[in-house]
Protein backbone atom coordinates (compact mmCIF):
# COMPACT_ATOMS: atom_id res chain seq x y z
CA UNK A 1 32.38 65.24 -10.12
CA UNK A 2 29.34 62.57 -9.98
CA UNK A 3 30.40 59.48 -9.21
CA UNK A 4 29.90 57.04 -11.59
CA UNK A 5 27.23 54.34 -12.08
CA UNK A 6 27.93 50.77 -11.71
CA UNK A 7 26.87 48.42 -14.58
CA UNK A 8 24.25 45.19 -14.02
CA UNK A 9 25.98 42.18 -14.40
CA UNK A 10 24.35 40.51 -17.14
CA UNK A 11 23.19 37.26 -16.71
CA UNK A 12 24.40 34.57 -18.94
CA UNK A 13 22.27 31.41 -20.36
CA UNK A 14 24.05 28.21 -20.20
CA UNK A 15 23.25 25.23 -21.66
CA UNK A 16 24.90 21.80 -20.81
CA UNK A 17 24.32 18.53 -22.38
CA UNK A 18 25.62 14.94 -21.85
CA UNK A 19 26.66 13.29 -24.87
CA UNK A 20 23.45 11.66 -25.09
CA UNK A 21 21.40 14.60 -25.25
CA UNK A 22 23.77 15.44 -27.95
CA UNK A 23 23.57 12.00 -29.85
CA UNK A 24 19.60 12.30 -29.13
CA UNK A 25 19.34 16.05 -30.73
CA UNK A 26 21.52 14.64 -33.50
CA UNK A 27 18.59 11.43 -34.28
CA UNK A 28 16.02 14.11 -33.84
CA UNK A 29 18.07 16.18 -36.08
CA UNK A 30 18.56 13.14 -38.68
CA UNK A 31 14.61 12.09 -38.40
CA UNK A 32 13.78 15.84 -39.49
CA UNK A 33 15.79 16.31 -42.37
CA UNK A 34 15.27 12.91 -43.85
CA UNK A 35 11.52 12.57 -43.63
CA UNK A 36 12.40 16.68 -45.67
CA UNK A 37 14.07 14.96 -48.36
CA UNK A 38 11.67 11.96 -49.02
CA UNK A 39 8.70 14.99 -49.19
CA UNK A 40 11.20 16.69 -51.19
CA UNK A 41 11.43 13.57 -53.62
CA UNK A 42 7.67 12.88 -53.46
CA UNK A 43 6.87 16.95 -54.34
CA UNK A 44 9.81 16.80 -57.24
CA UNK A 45 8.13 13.75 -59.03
CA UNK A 46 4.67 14.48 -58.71
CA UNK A 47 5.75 18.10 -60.39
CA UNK A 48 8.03 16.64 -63.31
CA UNK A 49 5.36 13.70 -64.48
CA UNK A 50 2.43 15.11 -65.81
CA UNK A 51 -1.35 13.69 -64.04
CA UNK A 52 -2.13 10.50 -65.73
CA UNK A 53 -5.92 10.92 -67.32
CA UNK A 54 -7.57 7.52 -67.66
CA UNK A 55 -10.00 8.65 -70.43
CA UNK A 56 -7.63 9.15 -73.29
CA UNK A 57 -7.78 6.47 -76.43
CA UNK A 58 -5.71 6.81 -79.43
CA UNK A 59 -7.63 7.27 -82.75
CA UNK A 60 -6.68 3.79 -83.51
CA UNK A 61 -8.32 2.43 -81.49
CA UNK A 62 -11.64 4.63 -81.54
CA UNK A 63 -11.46 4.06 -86.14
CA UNK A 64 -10.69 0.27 -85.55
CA UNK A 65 -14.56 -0.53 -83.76
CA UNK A 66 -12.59 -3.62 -82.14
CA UNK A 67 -13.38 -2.11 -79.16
CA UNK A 68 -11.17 -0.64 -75.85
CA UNK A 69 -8.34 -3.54 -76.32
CA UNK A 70 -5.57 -1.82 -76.76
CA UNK A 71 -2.92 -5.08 -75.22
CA UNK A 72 -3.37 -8.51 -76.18
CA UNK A 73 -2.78 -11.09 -73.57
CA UNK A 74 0.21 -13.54 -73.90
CA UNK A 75 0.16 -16.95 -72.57
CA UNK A 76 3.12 -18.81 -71.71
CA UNK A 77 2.94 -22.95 -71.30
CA UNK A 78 5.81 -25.56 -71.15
CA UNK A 79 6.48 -27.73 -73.78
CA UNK A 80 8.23 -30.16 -71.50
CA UNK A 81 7.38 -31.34 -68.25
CA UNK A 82 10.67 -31.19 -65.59
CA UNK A 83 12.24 -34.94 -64.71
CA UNK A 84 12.44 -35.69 -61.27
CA UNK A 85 15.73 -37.56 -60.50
CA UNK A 86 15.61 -39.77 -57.23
């Protein structure tokens, strides 16, 4: 009978941390996904509103030949002035 091989021990990886490399991986970690979800947010709105186009005029405005107008301004003044009490 042949005698039989012997196996390799296989070499194992090991990784050791302190607990702050762990709390550091975790910021990383919480960095990462956040600046993912305010892309997210900034990709999901710019998809759901259509593009603004600043050349569009209602007909009432173009029939009316008052011009581009299209909000009046309002003015707001006091009617009475404030008392100062000494």
């Amino acid at each position: 009978m042949a005698p039989r091989k012997r196996k390799k021990p296989v070499k194992k990886v090991k990784f050791q941390l302190t607990r702050s490399g762990i709390a550091g991986i975790a910021i990383v970690c919480f960095c990462i996904f956040l600046w993912m979800f305010l892309i997210g947010v900034w990709a999901g709105q710019s998809l759901l509103y259509p593009p603004v186009i600043k050349n569009k005029s209602s007909e009432i405005v173009k029939d009316s030949g008052k011009g581009k107008q299209i909000l009046d301004v309002i003015q707001l003044e006091a009617d009475k002035k404030k008392k100062i009490i000494r």
